[in-house]
PDB file of N, CA and C in Angstrom:
ATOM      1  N   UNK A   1     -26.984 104.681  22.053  1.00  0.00           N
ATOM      2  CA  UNK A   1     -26.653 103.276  22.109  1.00  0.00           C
ATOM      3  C   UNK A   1     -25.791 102.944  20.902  1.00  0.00           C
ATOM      4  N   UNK A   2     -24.898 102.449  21.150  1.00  0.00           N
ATOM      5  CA  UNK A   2     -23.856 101.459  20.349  1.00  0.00           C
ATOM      6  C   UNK A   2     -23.808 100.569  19.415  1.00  0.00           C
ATOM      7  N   UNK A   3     -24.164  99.850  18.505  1.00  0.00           N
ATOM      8  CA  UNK A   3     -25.068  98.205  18.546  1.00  0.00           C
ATOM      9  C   UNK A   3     -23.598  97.880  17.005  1.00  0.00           C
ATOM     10  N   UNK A   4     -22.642  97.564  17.712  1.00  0.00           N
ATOM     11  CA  UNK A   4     -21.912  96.689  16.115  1.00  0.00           C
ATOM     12  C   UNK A   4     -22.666  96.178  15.083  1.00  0.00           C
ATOM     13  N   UNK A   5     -22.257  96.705  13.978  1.00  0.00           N
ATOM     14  CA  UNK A   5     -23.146  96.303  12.577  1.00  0.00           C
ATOM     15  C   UNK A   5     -23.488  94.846  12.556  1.00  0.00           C
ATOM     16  N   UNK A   6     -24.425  93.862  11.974  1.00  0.00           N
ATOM     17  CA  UNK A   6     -24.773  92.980  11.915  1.00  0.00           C
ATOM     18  C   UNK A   6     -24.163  92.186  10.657  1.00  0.00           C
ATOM     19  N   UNK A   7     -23.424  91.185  10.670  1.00  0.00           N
ATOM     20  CA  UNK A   7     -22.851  91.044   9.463  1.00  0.00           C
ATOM     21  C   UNK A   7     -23.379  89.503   8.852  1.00  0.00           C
ATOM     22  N   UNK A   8     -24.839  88.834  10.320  1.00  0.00           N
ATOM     23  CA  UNK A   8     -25.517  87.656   9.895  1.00  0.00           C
ATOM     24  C   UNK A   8     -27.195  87.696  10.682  1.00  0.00           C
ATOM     25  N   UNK A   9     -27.220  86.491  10.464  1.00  0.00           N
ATOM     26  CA  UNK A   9     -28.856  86.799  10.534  1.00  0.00           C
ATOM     27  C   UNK A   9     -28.710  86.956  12.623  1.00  0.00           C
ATOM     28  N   UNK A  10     -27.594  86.277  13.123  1.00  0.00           N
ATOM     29  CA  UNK A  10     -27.521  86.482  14.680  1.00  0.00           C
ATOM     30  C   UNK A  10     -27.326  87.993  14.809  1.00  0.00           C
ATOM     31  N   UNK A  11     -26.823  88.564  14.101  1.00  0.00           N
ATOM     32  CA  UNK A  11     -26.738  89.929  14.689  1.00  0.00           C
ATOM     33  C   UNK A  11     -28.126  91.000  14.111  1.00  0.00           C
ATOM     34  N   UNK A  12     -28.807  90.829  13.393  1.00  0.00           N
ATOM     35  CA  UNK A  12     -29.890  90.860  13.507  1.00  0.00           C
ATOM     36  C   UNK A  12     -30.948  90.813  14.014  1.00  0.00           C
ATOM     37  N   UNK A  13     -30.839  89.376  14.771  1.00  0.00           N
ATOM     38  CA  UNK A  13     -31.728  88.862  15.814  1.00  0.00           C
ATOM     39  C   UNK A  13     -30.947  89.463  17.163  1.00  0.00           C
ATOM     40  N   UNK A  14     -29.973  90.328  17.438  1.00  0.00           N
ATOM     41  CA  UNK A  14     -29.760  90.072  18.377  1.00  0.00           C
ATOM     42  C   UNK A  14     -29.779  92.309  18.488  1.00  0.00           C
ATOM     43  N   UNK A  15     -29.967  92.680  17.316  1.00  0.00           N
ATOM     44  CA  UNK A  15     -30.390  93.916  17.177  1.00  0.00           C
ATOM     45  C   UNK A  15     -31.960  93.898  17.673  1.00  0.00           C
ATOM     46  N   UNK A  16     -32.728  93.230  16.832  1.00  0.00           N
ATOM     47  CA  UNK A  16     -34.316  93.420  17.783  1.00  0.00           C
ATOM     48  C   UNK A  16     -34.552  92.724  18.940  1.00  0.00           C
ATOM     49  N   UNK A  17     -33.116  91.859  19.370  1.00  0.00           N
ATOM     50  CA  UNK A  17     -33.620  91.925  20.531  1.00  0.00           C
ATOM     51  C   UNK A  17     -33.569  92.732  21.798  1.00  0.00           C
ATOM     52  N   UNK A  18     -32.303  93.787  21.494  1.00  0.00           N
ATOM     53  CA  UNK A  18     -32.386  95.078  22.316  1.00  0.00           C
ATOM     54  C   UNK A  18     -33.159  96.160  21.914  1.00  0.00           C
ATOM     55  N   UNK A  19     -33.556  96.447  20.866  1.00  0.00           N
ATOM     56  CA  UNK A  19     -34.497  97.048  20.355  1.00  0.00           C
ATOM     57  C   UNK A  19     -35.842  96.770  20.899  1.00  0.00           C
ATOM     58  N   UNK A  20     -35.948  95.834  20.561  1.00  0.00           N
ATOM     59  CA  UNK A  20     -37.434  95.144  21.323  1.00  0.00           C
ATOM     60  C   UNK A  20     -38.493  95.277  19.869  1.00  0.00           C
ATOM     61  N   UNK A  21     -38.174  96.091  19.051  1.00  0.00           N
ATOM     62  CA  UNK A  21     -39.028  95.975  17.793  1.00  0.00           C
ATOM     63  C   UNK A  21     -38.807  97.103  17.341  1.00  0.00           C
ATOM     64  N   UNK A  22     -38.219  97.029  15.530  1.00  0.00           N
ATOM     65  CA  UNK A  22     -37.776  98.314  14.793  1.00  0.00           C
ATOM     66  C   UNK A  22     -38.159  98.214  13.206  1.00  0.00           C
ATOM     67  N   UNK A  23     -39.088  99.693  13.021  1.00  0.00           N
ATOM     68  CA  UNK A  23     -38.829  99.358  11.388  1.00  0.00           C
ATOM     69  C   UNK A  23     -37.233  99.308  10.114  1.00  0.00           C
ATOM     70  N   UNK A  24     -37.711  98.328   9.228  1.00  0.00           N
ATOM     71  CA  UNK A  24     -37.199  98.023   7.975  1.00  0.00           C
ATOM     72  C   UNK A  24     -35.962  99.759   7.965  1.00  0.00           C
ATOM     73  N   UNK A  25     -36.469 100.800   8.186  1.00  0.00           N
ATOM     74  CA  UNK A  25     -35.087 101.537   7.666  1.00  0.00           C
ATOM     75  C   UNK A  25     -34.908 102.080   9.243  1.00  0.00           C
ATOM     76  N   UNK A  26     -35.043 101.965  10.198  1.00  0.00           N
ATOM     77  CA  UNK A  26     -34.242 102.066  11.796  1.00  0.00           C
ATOM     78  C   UNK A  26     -33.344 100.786  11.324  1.00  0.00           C
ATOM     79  N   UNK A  27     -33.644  99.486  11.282  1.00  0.00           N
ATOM     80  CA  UNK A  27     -32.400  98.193  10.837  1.00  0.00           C
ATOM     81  C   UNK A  27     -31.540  99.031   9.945  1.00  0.00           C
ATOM     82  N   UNK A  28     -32.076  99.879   9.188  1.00  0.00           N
ATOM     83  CA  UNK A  28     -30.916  99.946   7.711  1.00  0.00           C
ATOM     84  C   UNK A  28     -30.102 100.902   8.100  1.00  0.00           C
ATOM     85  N   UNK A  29     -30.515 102.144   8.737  1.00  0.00           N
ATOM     86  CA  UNK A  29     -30.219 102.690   9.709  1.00  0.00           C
ATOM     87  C   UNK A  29     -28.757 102.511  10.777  1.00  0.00           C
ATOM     88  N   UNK A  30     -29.276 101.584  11.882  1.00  0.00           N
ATOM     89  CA  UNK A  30     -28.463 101.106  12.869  1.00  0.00           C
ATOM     90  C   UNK A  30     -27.393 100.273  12.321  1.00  0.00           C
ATOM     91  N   UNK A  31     -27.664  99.448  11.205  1.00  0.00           N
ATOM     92  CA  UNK A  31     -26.577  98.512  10.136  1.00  0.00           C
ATOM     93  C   UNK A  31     -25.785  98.781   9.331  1.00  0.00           C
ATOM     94  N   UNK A  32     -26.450 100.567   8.825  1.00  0.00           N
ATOM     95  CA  UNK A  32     -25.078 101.389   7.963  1.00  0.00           C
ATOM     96  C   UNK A  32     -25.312 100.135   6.674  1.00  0.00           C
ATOM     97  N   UNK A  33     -26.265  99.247   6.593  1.00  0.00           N
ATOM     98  CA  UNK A  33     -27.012  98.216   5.316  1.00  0.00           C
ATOM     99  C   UNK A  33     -27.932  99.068   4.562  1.00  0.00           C
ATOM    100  N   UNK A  34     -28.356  98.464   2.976  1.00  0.00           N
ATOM    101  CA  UNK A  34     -29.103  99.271   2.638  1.00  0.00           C
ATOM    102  C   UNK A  34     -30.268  98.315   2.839  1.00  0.00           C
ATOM    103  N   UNK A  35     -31.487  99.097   3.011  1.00  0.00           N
ATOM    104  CA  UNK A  35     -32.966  99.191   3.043  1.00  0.00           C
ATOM    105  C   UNK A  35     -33.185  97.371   2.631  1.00  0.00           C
ATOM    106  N   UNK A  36     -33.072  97.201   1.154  1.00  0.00           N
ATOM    107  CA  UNK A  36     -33.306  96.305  -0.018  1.00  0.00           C
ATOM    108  C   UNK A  36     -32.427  95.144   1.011  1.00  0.00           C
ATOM    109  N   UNK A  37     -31.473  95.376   1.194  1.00  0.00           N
ATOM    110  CA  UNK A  37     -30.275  94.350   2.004  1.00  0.00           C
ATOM    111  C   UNK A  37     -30.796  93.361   3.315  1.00  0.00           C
ATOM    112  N   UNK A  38     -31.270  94.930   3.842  1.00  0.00           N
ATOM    113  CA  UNK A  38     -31.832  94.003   5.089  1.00  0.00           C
ATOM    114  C   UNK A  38     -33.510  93.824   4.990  1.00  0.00           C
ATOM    115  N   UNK A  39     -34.407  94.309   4.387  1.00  0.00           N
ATOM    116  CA  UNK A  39     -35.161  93.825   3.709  1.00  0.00           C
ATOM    117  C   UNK A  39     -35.098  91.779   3.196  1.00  0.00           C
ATOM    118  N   UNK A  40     -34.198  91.819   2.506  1.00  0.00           N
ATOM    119  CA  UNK A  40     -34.194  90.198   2.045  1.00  0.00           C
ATOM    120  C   UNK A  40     -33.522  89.509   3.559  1.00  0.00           C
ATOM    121  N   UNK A  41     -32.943  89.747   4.340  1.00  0.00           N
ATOM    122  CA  UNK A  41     -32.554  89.023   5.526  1.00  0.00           C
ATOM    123  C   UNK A  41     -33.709  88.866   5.987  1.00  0.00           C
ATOM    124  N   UNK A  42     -34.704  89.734   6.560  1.00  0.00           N
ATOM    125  CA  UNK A  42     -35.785  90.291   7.064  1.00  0.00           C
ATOM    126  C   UNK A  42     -36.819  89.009   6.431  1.00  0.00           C
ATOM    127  N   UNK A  43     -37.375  89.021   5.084  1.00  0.00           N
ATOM    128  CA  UNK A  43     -37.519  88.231   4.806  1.00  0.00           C
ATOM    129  C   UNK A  43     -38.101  86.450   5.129  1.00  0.00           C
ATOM    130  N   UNK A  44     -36.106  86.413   4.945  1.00  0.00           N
ATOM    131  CA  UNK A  44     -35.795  84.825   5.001  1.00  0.00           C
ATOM    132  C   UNK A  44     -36.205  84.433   6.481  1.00  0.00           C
ATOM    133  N   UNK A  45     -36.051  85.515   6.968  1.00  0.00           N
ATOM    134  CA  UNK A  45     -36.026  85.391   9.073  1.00  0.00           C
ATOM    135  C   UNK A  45     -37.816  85.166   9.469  1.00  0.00           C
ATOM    136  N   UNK A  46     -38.453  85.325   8.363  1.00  0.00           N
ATOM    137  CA  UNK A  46     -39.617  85.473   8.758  1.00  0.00           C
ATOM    138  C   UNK A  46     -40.229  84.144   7.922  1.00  0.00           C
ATOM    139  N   UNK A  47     -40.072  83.746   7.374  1.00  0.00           N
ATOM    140  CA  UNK A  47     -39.972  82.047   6.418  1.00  0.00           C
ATOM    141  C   UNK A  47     -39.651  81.414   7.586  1.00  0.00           C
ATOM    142  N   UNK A  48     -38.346  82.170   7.940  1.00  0.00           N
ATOM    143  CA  UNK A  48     -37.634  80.567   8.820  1.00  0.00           C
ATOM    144  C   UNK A  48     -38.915  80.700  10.490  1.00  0.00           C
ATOM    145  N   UNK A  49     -39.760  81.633  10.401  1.00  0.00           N
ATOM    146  CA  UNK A  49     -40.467  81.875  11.647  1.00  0.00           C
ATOM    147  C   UNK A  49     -39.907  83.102  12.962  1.00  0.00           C
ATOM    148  N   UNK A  50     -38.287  83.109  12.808  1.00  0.00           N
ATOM    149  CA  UNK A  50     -37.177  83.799  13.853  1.00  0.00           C
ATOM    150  C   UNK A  50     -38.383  85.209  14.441  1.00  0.00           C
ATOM    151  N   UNK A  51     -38.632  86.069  13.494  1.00  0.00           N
ATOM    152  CA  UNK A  51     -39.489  86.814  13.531  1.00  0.00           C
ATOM    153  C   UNK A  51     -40.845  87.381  13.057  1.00  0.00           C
ATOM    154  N   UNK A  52     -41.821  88.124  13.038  1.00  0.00           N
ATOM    155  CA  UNK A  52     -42.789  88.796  12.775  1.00  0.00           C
ATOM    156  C   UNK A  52     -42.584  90.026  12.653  1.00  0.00           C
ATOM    157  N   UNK A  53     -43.602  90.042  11.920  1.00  0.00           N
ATOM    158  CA  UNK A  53     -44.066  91.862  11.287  1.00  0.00           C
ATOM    159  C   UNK A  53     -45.171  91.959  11.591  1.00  0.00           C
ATOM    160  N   UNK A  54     -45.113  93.320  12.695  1.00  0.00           N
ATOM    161  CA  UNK A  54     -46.528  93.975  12.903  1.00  0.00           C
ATOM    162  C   UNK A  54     -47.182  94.985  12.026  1.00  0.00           C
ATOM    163  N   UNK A  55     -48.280  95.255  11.609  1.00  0.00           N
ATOM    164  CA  UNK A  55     -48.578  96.681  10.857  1.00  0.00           C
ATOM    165  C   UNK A  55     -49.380  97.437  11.542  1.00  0.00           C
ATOM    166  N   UNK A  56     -48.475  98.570  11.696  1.00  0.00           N
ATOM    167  CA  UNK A  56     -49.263  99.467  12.268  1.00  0.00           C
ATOM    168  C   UNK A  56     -49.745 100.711  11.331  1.00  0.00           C
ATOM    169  N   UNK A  57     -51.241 101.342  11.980  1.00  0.00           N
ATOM    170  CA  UNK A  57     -51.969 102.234  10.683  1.00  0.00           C
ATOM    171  C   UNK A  57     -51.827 103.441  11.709  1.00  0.00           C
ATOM    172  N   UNK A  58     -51.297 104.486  11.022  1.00  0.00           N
ATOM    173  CA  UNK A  58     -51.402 105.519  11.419  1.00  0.00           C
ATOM    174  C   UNK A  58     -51.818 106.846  11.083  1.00  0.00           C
ATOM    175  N   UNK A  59     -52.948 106.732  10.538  1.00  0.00           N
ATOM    176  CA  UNK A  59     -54.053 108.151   9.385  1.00  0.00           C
ATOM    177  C   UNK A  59     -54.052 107.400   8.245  1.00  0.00           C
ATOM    178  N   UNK A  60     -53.577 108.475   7.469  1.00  0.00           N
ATOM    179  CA  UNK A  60     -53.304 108.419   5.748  1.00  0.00           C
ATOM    180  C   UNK A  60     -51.976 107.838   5.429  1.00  0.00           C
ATOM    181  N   UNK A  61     -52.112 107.699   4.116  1.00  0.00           N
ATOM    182  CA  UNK A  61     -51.033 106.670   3.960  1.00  0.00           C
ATOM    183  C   UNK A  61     -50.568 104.947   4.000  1.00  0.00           C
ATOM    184  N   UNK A  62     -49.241 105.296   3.925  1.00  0.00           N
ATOM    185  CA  UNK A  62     -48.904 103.513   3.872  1.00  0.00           C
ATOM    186  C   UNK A  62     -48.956 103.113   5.343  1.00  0.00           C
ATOM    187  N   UNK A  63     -49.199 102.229   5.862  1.00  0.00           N
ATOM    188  CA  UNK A  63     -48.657 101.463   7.272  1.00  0.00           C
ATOM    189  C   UNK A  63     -47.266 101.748   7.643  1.00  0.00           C
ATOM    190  N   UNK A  64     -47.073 101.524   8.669  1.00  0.00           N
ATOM    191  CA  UNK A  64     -45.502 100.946   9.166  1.00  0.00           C
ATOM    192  C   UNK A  64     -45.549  99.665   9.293  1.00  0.00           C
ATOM    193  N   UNK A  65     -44.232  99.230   9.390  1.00  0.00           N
ATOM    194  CA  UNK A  65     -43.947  97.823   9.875  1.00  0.00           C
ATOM    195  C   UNK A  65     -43.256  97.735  10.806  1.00  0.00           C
ATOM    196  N   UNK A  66     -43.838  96.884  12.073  1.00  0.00           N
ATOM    197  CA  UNK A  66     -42.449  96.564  13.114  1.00  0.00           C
ATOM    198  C   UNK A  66     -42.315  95.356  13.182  1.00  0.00           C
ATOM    199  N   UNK A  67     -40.955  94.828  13.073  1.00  0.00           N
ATOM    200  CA  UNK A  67     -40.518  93.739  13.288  1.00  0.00           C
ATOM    201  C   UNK A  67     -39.779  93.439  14.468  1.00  0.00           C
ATOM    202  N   UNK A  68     -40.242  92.173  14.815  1.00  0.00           N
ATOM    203  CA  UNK A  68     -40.366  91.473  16.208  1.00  0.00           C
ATOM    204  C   UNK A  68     -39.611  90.337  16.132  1.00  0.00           C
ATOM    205  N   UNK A  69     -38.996  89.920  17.320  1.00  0.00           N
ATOM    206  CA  UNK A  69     -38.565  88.719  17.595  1.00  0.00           C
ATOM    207  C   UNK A  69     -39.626  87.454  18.055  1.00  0.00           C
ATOM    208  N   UNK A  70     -39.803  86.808  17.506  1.00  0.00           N
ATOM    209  CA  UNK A  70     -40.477  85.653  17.832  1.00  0.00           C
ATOM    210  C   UNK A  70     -39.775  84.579  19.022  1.00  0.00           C
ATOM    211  N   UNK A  71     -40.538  84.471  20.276  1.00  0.00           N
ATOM    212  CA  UNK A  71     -40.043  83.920  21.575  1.00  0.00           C
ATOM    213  C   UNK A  71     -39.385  82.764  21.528  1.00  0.00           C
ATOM    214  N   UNK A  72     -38.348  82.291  21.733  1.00  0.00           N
ATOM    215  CA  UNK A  72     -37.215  81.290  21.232  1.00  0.00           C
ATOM    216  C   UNK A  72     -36.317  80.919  19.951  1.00  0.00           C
ATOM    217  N   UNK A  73     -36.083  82.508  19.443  1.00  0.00           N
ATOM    218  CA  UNK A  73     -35.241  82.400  18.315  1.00  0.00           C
ATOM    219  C   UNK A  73     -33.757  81.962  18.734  1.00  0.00           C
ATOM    220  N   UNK A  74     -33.039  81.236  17.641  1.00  0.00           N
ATOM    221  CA  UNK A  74     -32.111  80.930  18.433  1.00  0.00           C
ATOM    222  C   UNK A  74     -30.968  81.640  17.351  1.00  0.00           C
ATOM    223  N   UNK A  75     -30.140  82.621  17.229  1.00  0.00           N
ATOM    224  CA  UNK A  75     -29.115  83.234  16.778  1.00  0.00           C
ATOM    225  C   UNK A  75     -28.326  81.990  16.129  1.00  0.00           C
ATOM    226  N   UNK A  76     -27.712  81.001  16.869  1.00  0.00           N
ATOM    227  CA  UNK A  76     -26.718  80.209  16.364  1.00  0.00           C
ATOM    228  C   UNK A  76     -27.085  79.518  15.165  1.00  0.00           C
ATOM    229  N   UNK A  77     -28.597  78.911  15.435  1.00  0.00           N
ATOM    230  CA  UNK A  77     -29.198  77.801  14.416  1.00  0.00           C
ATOM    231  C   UNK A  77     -29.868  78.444  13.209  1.00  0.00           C
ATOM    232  N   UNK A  78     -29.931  79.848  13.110  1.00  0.00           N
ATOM    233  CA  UNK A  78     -29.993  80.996  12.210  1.00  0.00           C
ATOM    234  C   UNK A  78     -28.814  80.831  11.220  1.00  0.00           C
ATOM    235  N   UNK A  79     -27.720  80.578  11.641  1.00  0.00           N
ATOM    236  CA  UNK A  79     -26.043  80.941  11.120  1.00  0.00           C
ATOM    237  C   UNK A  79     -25.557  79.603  10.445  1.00  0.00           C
ATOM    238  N   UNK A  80     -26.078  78.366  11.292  1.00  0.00           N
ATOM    239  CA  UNK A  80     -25.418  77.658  10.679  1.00  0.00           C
ATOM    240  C   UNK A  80     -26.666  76.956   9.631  1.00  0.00           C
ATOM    241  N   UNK A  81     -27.618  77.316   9.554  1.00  0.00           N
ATOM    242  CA  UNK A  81     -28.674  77.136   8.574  1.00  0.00           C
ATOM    243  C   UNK A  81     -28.187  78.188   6.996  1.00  0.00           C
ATOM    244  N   UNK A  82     -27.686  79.499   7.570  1.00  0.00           N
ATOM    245  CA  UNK A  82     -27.226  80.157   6.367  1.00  0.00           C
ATOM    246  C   UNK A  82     -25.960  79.506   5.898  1.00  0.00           C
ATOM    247  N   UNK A  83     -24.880  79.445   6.527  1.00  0.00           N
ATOM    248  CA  UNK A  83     -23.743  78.313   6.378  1.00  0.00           C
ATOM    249  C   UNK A  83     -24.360  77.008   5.323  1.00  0.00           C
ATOM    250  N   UNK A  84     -25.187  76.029   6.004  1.00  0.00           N
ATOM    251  CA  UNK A  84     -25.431  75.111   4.702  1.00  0.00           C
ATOM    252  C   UNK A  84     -25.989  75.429   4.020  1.00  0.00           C
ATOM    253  N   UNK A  85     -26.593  76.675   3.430  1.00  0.00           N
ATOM    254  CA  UNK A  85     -27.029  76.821   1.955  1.00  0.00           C
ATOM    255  C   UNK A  85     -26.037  77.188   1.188  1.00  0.00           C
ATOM    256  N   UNK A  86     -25.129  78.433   1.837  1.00  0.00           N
ATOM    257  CA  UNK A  86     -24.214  78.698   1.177  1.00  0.00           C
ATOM    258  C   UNK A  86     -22.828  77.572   0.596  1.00  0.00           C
ATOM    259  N   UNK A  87     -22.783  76.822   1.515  1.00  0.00           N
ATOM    260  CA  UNK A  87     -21.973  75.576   1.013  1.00  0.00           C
ATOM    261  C   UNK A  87     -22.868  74.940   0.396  1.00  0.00           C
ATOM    262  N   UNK A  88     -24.536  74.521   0.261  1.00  0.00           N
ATOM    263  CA  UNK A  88     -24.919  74.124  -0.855  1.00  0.00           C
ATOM    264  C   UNK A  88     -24.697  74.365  -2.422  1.00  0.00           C
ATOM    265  N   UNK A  89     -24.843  76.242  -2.166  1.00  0.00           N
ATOM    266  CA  UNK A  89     -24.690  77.040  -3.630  1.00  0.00           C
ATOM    267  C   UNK A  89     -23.243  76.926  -4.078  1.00  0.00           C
ATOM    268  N   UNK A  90     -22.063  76.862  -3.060  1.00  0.00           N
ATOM    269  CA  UNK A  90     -20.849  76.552  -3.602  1.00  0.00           C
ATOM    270  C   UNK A  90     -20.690  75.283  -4.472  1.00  0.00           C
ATOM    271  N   UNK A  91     -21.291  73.982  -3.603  1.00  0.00           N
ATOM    272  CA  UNK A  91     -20.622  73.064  -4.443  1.00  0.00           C
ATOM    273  C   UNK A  91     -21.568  72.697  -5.643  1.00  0.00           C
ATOM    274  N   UNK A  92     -22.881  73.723  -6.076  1.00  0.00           N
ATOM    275  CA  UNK A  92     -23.480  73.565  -7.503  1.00  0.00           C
ATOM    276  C   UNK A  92     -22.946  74.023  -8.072  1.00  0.00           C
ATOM    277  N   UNK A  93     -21.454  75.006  -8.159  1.00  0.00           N
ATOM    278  CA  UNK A  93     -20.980  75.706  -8.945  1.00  0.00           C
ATOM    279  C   UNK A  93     -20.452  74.522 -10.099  1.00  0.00           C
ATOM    280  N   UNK A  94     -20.618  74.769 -11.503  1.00  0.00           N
ATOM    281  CA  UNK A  94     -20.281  74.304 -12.564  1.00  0.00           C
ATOM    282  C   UNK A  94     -19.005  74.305 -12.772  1.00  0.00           C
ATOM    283  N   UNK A  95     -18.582  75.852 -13.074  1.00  0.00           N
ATOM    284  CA  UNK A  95     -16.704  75.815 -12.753  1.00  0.00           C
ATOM    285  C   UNK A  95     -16.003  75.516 -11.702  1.00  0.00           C
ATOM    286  N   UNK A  96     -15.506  74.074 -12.249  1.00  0.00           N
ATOM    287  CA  UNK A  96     -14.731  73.705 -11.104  1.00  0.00           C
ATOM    288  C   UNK A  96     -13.847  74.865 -10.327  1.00  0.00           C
ATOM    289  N   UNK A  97     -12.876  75.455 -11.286  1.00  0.00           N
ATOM    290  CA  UNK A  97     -12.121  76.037 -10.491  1.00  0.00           C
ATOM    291  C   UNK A  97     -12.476  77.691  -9.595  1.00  0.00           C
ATOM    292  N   UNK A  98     -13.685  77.834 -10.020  1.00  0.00           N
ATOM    293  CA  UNK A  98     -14.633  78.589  -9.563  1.00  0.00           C
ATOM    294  C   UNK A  98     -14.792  77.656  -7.867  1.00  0.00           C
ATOM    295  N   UNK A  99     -15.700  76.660  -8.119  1.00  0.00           N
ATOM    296  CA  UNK A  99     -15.725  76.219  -7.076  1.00  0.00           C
ATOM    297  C   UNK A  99     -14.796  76.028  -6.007  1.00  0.00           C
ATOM    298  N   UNK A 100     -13.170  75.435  -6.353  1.00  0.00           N
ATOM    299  CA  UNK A 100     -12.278  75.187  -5.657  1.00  0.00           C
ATOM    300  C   UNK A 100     -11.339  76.246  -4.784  1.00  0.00           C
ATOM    301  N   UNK A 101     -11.753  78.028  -5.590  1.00  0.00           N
ATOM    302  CA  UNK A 101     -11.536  79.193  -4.913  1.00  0.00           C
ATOM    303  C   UNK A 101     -12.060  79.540  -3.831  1.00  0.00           C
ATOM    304  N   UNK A 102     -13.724  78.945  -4.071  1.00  0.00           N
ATOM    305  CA  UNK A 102     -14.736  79.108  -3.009  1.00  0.00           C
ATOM    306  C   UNK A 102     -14.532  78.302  -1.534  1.00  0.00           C
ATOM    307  N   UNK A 103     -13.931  77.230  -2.046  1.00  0.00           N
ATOM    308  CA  UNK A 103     -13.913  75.819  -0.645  1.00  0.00           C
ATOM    309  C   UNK A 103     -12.716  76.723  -0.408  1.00  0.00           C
ATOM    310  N   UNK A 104     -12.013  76.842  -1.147  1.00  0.00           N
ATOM    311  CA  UNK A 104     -10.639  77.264  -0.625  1.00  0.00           C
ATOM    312  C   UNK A 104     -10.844  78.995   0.325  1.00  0.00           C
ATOM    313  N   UNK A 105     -11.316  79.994  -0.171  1.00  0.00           N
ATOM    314  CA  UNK A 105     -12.074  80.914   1.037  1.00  0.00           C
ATOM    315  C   UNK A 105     -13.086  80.657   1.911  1.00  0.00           C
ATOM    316  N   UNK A 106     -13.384  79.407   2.267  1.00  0.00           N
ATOM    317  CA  UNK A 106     -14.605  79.088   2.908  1.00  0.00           C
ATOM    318  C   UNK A 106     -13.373  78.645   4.352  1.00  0.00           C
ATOM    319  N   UNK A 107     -12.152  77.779   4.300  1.00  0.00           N
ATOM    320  CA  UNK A 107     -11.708  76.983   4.681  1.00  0.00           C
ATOM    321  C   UNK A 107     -10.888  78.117   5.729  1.00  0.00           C
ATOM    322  N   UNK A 108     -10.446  79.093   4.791  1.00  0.00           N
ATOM    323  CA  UNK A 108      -9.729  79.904   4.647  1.00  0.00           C
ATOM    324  C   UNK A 108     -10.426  81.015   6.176  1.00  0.00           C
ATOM    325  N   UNK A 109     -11.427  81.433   6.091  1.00  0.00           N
ATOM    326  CA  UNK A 109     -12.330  82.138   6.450  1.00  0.00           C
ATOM    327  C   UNK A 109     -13.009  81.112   8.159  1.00  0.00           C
ATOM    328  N   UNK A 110     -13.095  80.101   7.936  1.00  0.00           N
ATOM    329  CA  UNK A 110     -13.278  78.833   9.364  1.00  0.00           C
ATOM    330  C   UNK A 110     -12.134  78.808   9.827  1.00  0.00           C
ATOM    331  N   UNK A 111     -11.365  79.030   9.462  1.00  0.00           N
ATOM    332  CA  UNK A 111      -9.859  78.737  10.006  1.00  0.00           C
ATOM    333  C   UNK A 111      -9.221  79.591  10.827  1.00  0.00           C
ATOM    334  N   UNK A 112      -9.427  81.086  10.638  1.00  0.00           N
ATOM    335  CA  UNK A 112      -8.849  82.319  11.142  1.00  0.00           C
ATOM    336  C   UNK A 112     -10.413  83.000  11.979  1.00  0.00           C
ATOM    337  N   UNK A 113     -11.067  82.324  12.180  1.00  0.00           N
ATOM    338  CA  UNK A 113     -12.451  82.257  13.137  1.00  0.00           C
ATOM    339  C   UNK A 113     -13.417  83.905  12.377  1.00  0.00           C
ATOM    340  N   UNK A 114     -13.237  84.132  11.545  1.00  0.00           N
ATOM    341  CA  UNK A 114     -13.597  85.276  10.989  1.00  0.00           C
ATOM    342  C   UNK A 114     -15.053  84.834  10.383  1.00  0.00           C
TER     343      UNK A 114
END
């Protein structure tokens, strides 16, 4: 199977959802991301509710984890929830002209649908 790298929290959600449920390094894995990377997506997705983590025990040792899609995640409202933080953290920037690079690749980046 195929699966284009995930480059937001929709393609993520839209990895376990053909998956149907995968551990922390199968994601890091299939994403060509490291571990730690998708780890903190993983995370935030599970705050925001999008998904769950199962633990499974298998002898000795640590657990596994599988992570699950939680039934009515919605990919889009994932994206544009990351979108307003990140335009939150832009416009706390102190240096203005720091900041005005940022609006200016933000604009830049909405514009050419990328």
């Amino acid at each position: 199977m195929s699966i284009e790298k995930p480059n937001s929290n929709a393609g993520l959600l839209d990895l376990l959802r053909i998956a149907g449920s995968l551990t922390l390094a199968e994601m890091a894995y299939a994403t060509e991301v490291t571990p730690t990377a998708v780890r903190q997506r993983l995370m935030r997705l599970m705050q925001k509710g999008s998904i769950w983590r199962e633990v499974v025990r298998h002898g000795r040792g640590r657990p596994r984890h599988l992570y699950r899609l939680v039934n009515g995640s919605d990919p889009l409202r994932e994206d544009l929830f990351d979108m307003a933080i990140q335009w939150q953290e832009t416009l706390r920037l102190n240096d203005s002209d720091q900041r005005r690079v940022m609006l200016l690749e933000i604009g830049r980046t909405l514009s050419s649908g990328n």
